[in-house]
Protein backbone atom coordinates (compact mmCIF):
# COMPACT_ATOMS: atom_id res chain seq x y z
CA UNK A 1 20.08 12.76 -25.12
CA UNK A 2 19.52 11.05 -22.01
CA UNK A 3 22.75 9.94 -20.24
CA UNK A 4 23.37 5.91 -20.34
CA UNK A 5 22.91 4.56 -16.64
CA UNK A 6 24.06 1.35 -14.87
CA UNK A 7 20.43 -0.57 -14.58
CA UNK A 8 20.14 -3.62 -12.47
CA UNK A 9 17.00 -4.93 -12.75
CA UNK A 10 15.54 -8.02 -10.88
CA UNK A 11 13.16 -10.85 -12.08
CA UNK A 12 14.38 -10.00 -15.23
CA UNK A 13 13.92 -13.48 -16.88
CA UNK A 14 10.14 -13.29 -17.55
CA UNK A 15 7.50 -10.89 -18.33
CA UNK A 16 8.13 -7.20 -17.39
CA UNK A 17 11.20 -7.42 -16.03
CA UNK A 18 12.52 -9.84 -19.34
CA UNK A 19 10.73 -6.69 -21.76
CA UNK A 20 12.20 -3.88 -19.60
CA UNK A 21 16.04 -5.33 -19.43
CA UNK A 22 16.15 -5.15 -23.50
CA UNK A 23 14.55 -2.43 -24.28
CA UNK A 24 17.11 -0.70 -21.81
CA UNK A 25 19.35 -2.33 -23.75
CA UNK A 26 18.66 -0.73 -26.92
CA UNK A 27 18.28 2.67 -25.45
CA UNK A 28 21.96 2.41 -24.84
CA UNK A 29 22.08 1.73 -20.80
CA UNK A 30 24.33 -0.80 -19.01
CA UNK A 31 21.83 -3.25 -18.36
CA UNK A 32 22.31 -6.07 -15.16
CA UNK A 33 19.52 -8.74 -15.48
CA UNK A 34 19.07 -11.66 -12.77
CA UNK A 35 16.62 -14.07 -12.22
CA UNK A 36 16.51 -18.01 -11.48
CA UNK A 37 15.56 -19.22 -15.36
CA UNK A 38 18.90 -19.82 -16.99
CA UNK A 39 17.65 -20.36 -20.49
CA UNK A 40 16.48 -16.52 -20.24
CA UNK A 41 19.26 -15.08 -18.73
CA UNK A 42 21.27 -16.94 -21.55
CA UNK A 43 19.19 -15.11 -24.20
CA UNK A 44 19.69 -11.53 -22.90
CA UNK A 45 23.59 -12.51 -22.49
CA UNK A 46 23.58 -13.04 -26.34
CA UNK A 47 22.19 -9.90 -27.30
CA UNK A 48 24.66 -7.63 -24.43
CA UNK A 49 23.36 -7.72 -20.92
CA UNK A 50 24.94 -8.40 -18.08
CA UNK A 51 23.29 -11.75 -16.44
CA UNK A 52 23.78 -13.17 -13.16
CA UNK A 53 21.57 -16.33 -11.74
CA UNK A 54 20.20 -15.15 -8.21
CA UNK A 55 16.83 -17.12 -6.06
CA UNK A 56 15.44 -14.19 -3.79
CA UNK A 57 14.49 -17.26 -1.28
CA UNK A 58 18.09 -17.95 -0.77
CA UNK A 59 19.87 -15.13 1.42
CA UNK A 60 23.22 -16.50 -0.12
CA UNK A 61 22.16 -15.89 -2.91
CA UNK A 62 21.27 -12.44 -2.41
CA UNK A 63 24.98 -12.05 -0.26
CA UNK A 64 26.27 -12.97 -3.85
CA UNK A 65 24.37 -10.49 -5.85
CA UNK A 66 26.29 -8.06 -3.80
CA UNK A 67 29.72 -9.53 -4.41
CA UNK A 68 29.04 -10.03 -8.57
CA UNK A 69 27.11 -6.55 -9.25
CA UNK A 70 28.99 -2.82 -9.07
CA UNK A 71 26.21 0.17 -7.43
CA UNK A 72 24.29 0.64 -10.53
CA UNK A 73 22.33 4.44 -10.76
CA UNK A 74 19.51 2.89 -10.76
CA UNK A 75 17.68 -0.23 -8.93
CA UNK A 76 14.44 -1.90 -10.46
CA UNK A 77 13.50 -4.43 -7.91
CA UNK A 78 10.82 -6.30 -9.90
CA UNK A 79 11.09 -9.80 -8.68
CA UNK A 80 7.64 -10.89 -7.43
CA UNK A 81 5.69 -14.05 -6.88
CA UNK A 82 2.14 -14.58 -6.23
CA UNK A 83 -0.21 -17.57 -5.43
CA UNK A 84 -4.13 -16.30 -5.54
CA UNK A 85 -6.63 -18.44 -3.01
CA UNK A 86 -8.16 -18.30 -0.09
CA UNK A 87 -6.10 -17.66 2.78
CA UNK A 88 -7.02 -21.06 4.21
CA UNK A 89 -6.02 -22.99 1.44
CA UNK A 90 -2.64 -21.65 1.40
CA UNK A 91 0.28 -23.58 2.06
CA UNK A 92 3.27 -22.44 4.03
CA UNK A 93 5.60 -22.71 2.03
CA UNK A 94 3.70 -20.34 -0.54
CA UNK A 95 3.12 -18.08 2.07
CA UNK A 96 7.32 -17.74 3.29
CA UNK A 97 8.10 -17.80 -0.96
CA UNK A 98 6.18 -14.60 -0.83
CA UNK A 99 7.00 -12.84 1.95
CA UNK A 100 10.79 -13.70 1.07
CA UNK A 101 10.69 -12.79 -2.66
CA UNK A 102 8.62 -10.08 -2.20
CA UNK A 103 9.42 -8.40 0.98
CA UNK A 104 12.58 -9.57 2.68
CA UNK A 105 14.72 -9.53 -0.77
CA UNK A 106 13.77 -6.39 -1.97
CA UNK A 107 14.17 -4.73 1.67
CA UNK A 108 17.68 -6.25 1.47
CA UNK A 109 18.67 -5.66 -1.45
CA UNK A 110 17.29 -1.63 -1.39
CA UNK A 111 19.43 -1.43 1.86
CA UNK A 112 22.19 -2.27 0.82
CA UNK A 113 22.61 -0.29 -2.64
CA UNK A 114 20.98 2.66 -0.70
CA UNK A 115 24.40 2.80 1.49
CA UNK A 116 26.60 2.86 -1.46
CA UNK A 117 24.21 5.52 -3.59
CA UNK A 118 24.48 7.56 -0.63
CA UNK A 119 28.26 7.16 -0.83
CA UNK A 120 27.37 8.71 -4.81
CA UNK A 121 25.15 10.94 -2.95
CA UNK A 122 23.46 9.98 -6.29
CA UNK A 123 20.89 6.79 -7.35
CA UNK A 124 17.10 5.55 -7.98
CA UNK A 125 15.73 2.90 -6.18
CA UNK A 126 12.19 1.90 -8.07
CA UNK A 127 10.11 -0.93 -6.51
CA UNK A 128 7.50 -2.62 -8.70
CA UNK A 129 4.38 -2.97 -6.67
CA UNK A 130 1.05 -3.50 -7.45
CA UNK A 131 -2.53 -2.13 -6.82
CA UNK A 132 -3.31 -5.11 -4.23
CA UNK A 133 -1.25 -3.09 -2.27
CA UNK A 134 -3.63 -0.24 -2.10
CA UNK A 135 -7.04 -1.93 -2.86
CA UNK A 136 -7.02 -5.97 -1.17
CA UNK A 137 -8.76 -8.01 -2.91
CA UNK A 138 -9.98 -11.70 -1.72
CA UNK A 139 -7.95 -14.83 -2.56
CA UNK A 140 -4.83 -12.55 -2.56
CA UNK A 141 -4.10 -11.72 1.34
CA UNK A 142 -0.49 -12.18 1.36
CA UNK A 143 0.17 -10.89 -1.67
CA UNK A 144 -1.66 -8.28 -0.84
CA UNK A 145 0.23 -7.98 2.35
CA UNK A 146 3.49 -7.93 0.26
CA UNK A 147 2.81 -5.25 -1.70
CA UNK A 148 1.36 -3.49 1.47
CA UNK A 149 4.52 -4.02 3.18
CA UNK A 150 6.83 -2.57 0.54
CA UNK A 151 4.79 0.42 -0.40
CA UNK A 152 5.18 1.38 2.86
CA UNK A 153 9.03 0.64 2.94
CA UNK A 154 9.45 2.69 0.26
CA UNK A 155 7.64 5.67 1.57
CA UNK A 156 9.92 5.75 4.30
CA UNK A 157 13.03 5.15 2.57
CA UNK A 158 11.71 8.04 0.09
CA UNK A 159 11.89 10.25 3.19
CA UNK A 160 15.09 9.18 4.66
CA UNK A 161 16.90 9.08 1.31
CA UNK A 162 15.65 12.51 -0.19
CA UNK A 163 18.49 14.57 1.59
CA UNK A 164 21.20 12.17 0.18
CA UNK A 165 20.27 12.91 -3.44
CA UNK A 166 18.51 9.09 -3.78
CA UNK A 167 15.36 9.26 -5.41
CA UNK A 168 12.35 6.17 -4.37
CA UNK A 169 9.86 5.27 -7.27
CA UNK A 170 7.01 2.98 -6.23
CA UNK A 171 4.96 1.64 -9.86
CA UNK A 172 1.54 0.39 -8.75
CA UNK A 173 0.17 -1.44 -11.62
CA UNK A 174 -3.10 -3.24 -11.84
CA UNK A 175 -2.99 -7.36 -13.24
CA UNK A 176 -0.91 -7.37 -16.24
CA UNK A 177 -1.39 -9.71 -19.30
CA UNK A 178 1.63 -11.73 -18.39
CA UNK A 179 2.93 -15.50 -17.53
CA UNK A 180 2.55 -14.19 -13.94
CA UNK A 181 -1.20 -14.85 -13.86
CA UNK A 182 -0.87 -18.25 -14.95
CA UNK A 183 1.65 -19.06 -12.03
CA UNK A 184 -0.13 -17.53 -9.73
CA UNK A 185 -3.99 -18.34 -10.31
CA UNK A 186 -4.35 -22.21 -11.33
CA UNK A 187 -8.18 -21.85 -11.92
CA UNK A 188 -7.76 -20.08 -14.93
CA UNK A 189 -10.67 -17.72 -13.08
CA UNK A 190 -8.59 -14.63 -11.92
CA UNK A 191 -7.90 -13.61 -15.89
CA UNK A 192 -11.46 -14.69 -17.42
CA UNK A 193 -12.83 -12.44 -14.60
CA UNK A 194 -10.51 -9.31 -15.50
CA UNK A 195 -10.47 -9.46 -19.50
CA UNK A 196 -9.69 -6.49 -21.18
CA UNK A 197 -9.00 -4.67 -17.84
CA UNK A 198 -5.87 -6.39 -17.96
CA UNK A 199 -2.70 -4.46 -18.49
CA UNK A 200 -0.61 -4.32 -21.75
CA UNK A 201 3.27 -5.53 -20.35
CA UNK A 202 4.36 -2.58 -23.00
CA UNK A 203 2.34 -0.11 -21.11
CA UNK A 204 4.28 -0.90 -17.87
CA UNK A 205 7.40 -1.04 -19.40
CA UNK A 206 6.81 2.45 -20.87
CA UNK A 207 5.89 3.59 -17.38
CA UNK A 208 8.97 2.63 -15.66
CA UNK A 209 10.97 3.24 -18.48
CA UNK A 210 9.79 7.17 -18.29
CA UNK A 211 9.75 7.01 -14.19
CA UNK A 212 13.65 5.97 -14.76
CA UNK A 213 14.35 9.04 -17.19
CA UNK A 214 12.21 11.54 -14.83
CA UNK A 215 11.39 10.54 -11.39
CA UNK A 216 8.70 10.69 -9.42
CA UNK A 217 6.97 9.74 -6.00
CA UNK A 218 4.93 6.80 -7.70
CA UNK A 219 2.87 5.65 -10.61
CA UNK A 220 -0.58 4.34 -10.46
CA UNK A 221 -1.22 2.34 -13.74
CA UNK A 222 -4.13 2.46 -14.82
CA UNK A 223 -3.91 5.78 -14.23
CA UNK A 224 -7.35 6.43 -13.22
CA UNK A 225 -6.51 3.58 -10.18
CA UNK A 226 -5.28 6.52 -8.79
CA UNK A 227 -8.67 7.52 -7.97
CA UNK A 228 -10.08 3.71 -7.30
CA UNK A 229 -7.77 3.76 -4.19
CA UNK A 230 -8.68 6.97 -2.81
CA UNK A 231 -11.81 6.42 -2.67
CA UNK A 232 -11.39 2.81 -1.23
CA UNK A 233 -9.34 5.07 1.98
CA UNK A 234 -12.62 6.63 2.36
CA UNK A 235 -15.33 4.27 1.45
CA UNK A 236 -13.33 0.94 1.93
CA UNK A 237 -17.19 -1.23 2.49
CA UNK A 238 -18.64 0.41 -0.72
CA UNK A 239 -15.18 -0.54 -3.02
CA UNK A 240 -14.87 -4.22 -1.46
CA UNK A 241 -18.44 -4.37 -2.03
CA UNK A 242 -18.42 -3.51 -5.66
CA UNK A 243 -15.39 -5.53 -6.51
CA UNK A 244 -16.06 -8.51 -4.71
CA UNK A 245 -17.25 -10.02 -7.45
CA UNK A 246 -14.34 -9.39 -9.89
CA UNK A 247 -11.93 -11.66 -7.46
CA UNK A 248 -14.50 -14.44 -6.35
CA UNK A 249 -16.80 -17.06 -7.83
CA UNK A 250 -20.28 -17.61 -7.22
């Protein structure tokens, strides 16, 4: 029998994060959800879980998060945004939501509980971050650079927080069939291109559902992605080359 934990999990009110918080739930875990939509925090209050509204662009609101929400064991900071186009026809106010939601709030928010797990001497900190931050990919730059910028946050936290008993989990998945694409590609383009190489949510949810119960450094999903990125350290031409065309029009 695994031993129910305190789970705060963030961008909990759609896709992954909504999937993972209740089927915590039902394993028997003392599940915190936040997010911004109210309607879905509403529907995983009903059923048990803890809810609390928090926007990752607001630093208050992050403060607050700290205020409303005990140290849980463990810390799934899922929250992510994404807009996919060129770099030059990004805005900049899609380029600060990024780097806000998707670097400065999780940065924030993994300092802080990382004090008080240390206090515990005891905790998991798991950041969901994606393949783009191995492997970039055109009409994703920032996004890319998010997920660039936290997987290297978290390899140096892992290091720093290893002799303090606090375990770091980075979960690298490729696109997942989700509401995400939608938001973030208004072309429609992005998930015609990738088809059935997009990810089951279910699969991801199993991942970090089984990265919670027995940590480890990170998880590259698909697994063979694992390999994709190796080979992109040491042939990056020959892998931007060859998938070029899976990101791009004609």
């Amino acid at each position: 029998m695994i031993k129910p934990k305190r789970i705060l999990i963030t961008g909990a009110t759609s896709g992954i994060g909504f999937m993972l918080a209740q089927q915590l739930h039902k394993e028997g875990h003392d599940v915190w959800a936040t997010g911004r939509n109210k309607q879905a925090l509403e529907q995983l209050s009903k059923v048990g879980i803890h809810t609390t509204v928090a926007d990752l662009t607001s630093q208050y609101s992050i403060e607050n998060l700290f205020k409303d929400i005990e140290t849980p064991d463990t810390l799934v900071l899922n929250a992510g945004i994404g807009t996919f186009a060129y770099l030059t026809d990004l805005q900049d106010v899609e380029v600060e939501q990024m780097l806000d939601v998707n670097v400065k709030a999780p940065i924030m928010l993994a300092k802080y509980f990382a004090n008080k797990m240390k206090e515990k001497k005891s905790g998991h900190i798991i950041f969901i971050a994606s393949q783009a931050g191995k492997v970039a990919t055109p009409k994703a730059s920032v996004y890319a650079a998010s997920k660039h910028a936290i997987i290297g946050f978290a390899n140096a936290a892992r290091m720093e927080l290893r002799e303090h008993g606090v375990k770091v989990t980075t979960i690298n998945p490729g696109p997942i069939d989700t509401p995400f694409l939608e938001r973030a590609d208004q072309t429609g383009g992005y998930r015609d291109k990738m088809g059935k190489q997009l990810l089951a949510p279910q699969k991801v949810v199993n991942a970090i559902i089984k990265a919670i119960y027995k940590p480890v450094r990170e998880v590259d999903l698909p697994s063979y992605m694992t390999v994709t990125s190796k080979l992109y350290a040491v042939f990056p031409k020959t892998v931007e080359t060859l998938g070029k065309r899976f990101f791009t029009k004609k």
